[in-house]
PDB file of N, CA and C in Angstrom:
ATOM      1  N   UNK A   1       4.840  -9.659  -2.043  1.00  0.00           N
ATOM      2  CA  UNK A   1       4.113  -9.226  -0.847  1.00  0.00           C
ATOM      3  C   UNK A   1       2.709  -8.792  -1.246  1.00  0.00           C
ATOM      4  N   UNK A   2       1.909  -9.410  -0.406  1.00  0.00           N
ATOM      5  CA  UNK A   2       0.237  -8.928  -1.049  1.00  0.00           C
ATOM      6  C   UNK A   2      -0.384  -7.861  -0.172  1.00  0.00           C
ATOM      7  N   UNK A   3      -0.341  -6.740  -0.111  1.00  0.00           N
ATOM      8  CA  UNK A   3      -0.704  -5.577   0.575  1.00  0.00           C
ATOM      9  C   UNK A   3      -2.570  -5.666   0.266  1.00  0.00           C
ATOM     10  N   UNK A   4      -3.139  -5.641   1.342  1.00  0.00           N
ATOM     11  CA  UNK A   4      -4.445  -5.084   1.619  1.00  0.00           C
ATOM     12  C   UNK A   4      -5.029  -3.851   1.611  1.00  0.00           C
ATOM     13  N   UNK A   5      -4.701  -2.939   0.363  1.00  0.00           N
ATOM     14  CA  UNK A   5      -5.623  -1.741   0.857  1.00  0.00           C
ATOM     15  C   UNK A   5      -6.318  -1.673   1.986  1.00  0.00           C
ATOM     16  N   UNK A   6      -7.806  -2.414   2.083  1.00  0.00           N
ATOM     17  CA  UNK A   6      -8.748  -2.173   2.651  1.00  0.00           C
ATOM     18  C   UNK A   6      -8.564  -2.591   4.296  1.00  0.00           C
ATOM     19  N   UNK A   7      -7.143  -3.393   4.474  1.00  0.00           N
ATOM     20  CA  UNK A   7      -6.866  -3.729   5.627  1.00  0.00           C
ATOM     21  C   UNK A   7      -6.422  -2.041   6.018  1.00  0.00           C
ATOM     22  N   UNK A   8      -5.511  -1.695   5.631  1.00  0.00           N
ATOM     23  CA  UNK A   8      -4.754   0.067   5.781  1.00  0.00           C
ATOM     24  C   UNK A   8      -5.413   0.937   5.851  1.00  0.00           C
ATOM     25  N   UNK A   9      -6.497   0.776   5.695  1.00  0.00           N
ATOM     26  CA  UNK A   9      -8.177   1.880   5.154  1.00  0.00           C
ATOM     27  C   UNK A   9      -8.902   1.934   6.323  1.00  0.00           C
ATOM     28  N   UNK A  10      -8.575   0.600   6.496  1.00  0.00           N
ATOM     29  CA  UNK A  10      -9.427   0.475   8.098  1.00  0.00           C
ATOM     30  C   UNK A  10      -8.430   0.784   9.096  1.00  0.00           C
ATOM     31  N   UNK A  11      -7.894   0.861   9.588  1.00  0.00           N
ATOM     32  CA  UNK A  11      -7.390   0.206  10.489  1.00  0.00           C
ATOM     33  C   UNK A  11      -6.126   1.572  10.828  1.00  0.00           C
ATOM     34  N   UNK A  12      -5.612   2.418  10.406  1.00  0.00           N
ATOM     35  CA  UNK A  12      -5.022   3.117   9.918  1.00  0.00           C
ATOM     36  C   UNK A  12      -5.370   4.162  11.265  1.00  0.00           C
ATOM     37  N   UNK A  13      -3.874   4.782  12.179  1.00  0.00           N
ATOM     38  CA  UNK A  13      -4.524   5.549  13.115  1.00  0.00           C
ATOM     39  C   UNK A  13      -3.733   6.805  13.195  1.00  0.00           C
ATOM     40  N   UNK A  14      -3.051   7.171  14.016  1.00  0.00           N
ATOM     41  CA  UNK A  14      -2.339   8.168  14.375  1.00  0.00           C
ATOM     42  C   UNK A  14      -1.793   8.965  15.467  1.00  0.00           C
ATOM     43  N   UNK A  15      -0.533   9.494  15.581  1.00  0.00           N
ATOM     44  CA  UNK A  15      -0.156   9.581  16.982  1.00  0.00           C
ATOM     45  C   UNK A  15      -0.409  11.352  17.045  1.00  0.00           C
ATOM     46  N   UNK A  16      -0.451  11.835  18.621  1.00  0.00           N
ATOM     47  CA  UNK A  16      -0.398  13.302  18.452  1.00  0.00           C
ATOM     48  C   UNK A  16       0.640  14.294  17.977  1.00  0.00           C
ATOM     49  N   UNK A  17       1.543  13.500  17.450  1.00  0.00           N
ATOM     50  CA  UNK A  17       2.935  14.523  17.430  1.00  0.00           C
ATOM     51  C   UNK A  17       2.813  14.521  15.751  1.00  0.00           C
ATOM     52  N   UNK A  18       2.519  13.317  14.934  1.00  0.00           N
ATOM     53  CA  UNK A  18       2.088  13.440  13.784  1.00  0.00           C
ATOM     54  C   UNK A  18       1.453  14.226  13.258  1.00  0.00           C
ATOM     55  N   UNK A  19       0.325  14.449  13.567  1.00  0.00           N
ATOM     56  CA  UNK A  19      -0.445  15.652  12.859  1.00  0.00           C
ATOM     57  C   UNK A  19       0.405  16.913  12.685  1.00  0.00           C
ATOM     58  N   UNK A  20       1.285  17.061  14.324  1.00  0.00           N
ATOM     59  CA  UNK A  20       2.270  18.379  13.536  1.00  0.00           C
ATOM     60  C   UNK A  20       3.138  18.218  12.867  1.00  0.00           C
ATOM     61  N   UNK A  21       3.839  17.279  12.556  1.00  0.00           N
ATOM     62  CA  UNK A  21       4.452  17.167  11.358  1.00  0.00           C
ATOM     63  C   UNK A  21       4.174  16.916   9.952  1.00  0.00           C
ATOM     64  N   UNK A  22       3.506  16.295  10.010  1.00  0.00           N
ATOM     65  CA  UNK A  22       2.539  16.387   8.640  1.00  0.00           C
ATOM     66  C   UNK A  22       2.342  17.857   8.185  1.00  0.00           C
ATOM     67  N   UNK A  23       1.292  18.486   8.960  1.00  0.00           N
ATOM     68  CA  UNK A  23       1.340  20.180   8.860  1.00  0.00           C
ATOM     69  C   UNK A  23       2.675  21.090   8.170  1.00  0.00           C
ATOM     70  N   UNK A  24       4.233  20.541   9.098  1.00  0.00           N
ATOM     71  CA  UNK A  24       5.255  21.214   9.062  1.00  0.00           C
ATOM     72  C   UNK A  24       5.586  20.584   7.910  1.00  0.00           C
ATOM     73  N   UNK A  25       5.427  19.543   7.398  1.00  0.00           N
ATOM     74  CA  UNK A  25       6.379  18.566   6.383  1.00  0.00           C
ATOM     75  C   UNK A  25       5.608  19.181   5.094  1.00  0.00           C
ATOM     76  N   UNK A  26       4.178  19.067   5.032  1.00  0.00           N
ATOM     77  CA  UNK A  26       3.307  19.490   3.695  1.00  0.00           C
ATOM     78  C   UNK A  26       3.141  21.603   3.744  1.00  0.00           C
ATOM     79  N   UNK A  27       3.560  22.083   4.660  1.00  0.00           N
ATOM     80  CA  UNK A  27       3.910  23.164   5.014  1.00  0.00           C
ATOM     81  C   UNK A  27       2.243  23.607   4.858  1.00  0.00           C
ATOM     82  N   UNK A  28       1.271  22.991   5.743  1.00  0.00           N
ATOM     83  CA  UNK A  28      -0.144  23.005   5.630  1.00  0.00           C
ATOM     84  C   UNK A  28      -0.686  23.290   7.302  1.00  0.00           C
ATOM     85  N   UNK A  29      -1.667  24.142   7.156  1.00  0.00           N
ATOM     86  CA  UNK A  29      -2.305  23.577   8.562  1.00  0.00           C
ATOM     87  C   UNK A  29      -3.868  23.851   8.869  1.00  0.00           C
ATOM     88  N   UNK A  30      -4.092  22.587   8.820  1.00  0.00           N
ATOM     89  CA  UNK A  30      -4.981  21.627   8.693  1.00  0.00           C
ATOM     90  C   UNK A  30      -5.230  20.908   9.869  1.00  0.00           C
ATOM     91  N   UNK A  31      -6.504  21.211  10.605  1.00  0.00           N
ATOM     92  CA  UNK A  31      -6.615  20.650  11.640  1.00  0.00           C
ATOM     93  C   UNK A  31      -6.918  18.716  11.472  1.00  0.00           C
ATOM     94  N   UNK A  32      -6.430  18.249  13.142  1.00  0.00           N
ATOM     95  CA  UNK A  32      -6.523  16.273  12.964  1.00  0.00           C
ATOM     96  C   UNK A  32      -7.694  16.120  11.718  1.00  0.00           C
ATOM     97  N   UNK A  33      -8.485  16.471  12.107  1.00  0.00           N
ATOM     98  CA  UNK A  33      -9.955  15.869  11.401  1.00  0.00           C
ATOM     99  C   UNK A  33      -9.561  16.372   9.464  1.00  0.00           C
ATOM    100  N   UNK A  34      -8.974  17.052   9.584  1.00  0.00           N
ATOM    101  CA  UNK A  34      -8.728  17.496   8.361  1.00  0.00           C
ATOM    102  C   UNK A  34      -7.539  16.945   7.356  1.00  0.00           C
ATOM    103  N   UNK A  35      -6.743  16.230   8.262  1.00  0.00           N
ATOM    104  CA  UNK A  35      -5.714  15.855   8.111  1.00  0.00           C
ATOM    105  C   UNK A  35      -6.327  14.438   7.555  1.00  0.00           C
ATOM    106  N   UNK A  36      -6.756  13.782   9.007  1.00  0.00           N
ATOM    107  CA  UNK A  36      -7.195  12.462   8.464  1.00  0.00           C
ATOM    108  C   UNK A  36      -7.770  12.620   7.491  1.00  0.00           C
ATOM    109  N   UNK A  37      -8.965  13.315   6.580  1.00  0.00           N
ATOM    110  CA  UNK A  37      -9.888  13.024   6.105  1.00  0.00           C
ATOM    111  C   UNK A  37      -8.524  13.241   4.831  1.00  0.00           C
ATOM    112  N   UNK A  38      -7.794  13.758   4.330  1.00  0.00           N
ATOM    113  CA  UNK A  38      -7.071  14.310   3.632  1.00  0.00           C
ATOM    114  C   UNK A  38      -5.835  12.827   3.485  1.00  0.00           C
ATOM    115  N   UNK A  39      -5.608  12.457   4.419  1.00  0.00           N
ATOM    116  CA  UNK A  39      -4.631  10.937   4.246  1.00  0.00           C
ATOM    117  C   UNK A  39      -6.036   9.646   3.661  1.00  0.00           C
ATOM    118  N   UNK A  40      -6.947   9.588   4.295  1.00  0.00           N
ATOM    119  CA  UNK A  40      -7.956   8.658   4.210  1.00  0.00           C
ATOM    120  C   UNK A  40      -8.186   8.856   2.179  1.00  0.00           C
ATOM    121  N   UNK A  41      -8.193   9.760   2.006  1.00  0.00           N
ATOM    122  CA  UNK A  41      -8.653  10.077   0.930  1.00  0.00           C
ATOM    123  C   UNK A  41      -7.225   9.712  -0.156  1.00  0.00           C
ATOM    124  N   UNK A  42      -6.314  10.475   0.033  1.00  0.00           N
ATOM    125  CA  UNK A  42      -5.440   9.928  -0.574  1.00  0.00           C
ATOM    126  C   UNK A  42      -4.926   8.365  -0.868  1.00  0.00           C
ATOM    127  N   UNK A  43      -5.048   7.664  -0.005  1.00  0.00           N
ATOM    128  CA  UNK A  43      -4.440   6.253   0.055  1.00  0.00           C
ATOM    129  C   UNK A  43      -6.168   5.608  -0.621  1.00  0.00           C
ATOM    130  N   UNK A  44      -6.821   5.740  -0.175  1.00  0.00           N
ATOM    131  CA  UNK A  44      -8.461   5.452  -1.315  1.00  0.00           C
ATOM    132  C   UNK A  44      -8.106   5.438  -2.743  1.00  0.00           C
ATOM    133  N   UNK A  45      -7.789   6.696  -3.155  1.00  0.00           N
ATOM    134  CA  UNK A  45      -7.507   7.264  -4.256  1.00  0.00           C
ATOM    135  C   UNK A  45      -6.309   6.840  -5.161  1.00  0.00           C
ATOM    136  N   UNK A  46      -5.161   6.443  -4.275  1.00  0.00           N
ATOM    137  CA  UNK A  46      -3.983   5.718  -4.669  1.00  0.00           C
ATOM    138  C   UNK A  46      -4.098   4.780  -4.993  1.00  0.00           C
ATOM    139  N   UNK A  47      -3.844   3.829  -6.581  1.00  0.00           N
ATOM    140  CA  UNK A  47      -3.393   2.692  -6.888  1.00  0.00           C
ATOM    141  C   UNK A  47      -2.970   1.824  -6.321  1.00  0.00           C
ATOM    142  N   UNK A  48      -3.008   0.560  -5.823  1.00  0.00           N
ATOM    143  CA  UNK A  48      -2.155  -0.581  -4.881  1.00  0.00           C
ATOM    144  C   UNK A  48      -1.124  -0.636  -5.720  1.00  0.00           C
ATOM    145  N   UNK A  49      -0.923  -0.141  -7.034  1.00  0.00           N
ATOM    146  CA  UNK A  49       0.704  -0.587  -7.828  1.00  0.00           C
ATOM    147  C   UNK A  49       1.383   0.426  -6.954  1.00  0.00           C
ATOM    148  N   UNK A  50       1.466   1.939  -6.034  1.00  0.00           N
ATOM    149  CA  UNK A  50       1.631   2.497  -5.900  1.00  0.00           C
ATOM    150  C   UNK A  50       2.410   2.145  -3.863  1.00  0.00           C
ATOM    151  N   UNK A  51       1.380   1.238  -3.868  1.00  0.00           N
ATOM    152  CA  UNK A  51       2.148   0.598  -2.086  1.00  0.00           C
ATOM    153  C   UNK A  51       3.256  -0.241  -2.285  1.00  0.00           C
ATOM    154  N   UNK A  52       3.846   0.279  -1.592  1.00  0.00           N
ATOM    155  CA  UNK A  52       5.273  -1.016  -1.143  1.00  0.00           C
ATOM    156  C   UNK A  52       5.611  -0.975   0.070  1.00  0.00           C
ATOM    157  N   UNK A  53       5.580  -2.148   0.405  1.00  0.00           N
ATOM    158  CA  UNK A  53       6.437  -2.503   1.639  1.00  0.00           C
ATOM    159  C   UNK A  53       7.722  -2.896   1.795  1.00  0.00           C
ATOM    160  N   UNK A  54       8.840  -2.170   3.058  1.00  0.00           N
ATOM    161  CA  UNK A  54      10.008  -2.442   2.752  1.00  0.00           C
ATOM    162  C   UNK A  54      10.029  -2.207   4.320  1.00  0.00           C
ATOM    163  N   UNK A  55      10.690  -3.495   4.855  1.00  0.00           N
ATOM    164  CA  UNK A  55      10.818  -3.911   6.247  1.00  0.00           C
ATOM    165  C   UNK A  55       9.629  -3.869   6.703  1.00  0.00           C
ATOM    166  N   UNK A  56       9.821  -2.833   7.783  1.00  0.00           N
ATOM    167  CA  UNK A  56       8.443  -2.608   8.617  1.00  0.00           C
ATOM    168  C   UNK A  56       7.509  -1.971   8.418  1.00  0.00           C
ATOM    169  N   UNK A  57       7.242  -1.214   7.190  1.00  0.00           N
ATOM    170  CA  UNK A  57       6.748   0.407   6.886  1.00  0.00           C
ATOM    171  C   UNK A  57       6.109  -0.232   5.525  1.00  0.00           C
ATOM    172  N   UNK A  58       4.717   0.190   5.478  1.00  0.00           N
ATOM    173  CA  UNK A  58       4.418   0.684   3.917  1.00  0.00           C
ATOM    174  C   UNK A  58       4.596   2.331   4.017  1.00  0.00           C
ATOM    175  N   UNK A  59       5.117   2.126   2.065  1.00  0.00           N
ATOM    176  CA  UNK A  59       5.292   3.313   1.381  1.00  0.00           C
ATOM    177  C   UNK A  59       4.194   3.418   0.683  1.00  0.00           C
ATOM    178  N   UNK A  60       3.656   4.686   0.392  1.00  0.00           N
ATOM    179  CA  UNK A  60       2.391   4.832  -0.772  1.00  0.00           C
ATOM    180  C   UNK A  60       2.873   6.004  -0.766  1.00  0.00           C
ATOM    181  N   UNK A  61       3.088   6.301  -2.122  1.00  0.00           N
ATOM    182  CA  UNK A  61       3.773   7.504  -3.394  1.00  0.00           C
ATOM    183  C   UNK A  61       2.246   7.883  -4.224  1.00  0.00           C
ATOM    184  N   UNK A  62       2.183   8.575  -3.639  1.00  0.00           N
ATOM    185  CA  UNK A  62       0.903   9.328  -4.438  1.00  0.00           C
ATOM    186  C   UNK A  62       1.673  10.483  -5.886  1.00  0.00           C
ATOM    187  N   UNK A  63       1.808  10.540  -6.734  1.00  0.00           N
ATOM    188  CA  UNK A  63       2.164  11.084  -7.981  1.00  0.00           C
ATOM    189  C   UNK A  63       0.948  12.758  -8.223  1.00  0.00           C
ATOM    190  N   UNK A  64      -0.130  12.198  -8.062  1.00  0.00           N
ATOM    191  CA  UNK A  64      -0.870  13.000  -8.049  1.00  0.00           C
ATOM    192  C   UNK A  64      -0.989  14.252  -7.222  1.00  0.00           C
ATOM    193  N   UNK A  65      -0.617  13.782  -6.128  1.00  0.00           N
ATOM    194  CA  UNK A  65      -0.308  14.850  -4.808  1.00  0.00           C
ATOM    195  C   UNK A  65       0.683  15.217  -4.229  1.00  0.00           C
ATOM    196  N   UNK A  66       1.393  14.702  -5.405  1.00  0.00           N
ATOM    197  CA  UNK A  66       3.567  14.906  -4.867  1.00  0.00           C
ATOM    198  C   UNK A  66       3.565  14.386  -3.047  1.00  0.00           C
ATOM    199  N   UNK A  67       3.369  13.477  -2.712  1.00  0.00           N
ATOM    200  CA  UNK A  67       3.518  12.932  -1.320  1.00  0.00           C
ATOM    201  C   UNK A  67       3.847  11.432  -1.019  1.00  0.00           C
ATOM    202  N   UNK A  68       4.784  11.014  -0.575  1.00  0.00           N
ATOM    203  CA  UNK A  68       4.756   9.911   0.040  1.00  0.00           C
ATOM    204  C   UNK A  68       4.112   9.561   1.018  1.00  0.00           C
ATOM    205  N   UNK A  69       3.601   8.653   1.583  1.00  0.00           N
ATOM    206  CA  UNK A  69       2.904   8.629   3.087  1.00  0.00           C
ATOM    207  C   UNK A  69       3.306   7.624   3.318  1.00  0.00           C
ATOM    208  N   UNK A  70       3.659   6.998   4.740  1.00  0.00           N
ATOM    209  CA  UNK A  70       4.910   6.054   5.655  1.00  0.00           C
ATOM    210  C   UNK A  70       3.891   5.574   6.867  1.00  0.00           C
ATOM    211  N   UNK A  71       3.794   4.574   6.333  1.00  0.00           N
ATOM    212  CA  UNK A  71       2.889   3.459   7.464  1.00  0.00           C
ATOM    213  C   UNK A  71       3.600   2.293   8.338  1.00  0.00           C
ATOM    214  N   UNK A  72       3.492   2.405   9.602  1.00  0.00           N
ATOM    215  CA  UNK A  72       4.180   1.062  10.220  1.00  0.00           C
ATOM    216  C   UNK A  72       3.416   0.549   9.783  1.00  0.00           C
ATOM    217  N   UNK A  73       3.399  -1.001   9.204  1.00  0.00           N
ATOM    218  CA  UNK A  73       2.982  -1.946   8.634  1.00  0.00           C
ATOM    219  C   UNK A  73       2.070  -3.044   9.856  1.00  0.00           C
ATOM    220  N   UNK A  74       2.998  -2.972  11.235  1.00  0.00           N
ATOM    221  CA  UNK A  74       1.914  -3.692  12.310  1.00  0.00           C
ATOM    222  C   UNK A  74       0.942  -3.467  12.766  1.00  0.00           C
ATOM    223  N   UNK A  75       1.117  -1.916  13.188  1.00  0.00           N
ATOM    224  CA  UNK A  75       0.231  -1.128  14.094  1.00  0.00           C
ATOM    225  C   UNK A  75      -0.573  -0.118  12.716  1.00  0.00           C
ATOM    226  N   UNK A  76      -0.331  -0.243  11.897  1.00  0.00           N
ATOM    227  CA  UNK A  76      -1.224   0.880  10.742  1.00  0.00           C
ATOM    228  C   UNK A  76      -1.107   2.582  11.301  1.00  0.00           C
ATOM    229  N   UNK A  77       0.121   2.757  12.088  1.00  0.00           N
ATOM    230  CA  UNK A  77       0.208   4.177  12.396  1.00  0.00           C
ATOM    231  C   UNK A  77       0.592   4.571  11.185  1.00  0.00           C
ATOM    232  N   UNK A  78       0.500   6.420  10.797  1.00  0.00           N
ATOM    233  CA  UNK A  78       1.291   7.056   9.991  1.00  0.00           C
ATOM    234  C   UNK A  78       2.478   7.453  10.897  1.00  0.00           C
ATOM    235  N   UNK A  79       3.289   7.342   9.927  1.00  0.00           N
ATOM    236  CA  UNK A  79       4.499   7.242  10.637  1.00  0.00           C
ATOM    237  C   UNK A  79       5.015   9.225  10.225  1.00  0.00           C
ATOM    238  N   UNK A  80       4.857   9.454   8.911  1.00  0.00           N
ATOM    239  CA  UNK A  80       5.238  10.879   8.137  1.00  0.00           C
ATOM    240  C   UNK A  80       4.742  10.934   6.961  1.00  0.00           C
ATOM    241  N   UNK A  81       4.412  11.759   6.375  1.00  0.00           N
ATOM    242  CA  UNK A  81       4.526  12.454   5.230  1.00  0.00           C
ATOM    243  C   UNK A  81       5.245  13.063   4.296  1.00  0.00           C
ATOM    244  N   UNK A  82       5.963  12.801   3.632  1.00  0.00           N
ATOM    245  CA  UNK A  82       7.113  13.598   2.565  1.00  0.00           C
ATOM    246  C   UNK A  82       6.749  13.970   1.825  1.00  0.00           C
ATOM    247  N   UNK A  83       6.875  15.412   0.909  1.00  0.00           N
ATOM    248  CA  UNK A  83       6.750  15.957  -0.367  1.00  0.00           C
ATOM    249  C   UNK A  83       7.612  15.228  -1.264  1.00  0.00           C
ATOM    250  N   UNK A  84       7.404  15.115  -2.491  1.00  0.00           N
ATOM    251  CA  UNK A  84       8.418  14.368  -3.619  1.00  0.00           C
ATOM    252  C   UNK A  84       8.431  15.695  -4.317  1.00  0.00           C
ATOM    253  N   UNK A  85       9.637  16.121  -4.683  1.00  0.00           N
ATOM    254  CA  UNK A  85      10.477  16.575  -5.522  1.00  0.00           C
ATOM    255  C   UNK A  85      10.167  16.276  -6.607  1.00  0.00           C
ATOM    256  N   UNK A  86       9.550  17.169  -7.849  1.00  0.00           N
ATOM    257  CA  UNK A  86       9.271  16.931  -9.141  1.00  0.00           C
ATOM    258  C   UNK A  86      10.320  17.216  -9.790  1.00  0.00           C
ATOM    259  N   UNK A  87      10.964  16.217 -10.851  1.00  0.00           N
ATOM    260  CA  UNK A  87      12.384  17.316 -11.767  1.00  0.00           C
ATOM    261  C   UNK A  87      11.970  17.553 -12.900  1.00  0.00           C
TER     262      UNK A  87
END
């Protein structure tokens, strides 16, 4: 599968109920504008070895920032945010 960063970079949006979960999920709060600038930056910053797509959704596992971030793959919404568990 050949993933486009710069397609996801662009194009990349968000719904209103997201931002509060993101907030609740990264236990952060961080207003929209802050948020975006904070996802925009991360997935920039992230490696393409680091995207995968599986069904409908890209995954991008940021290591650096202990976070997954969950993209519908059609519409370029964020879908959530997860913390990763360091062991």
């Amino acid at each position: 599968m050949n993933i486009k960063k710069q397609n996801i970079l662009k194009n990349i949006c968000y719904t209103e109920l997201v931002y509060e979960r993101i907030n609740k999920k990264l236990n952060i709060k961080f207003s929209k504008k802050q948020i975006q600038e904070y996802i925009f930056k991360i997935l920039k910053d992230t490696d393409i070895t680091s995207f995968t797509k599986i069904g409908k959704n890209f995954y991008v596992m940021s290591t650096k920032n202990n976070i997954r971030i969950t993209i519908n793959s059609n519409t370029f919404r964020i879908i959530t945010v997860d913390k990763i568990e360091r062991k």
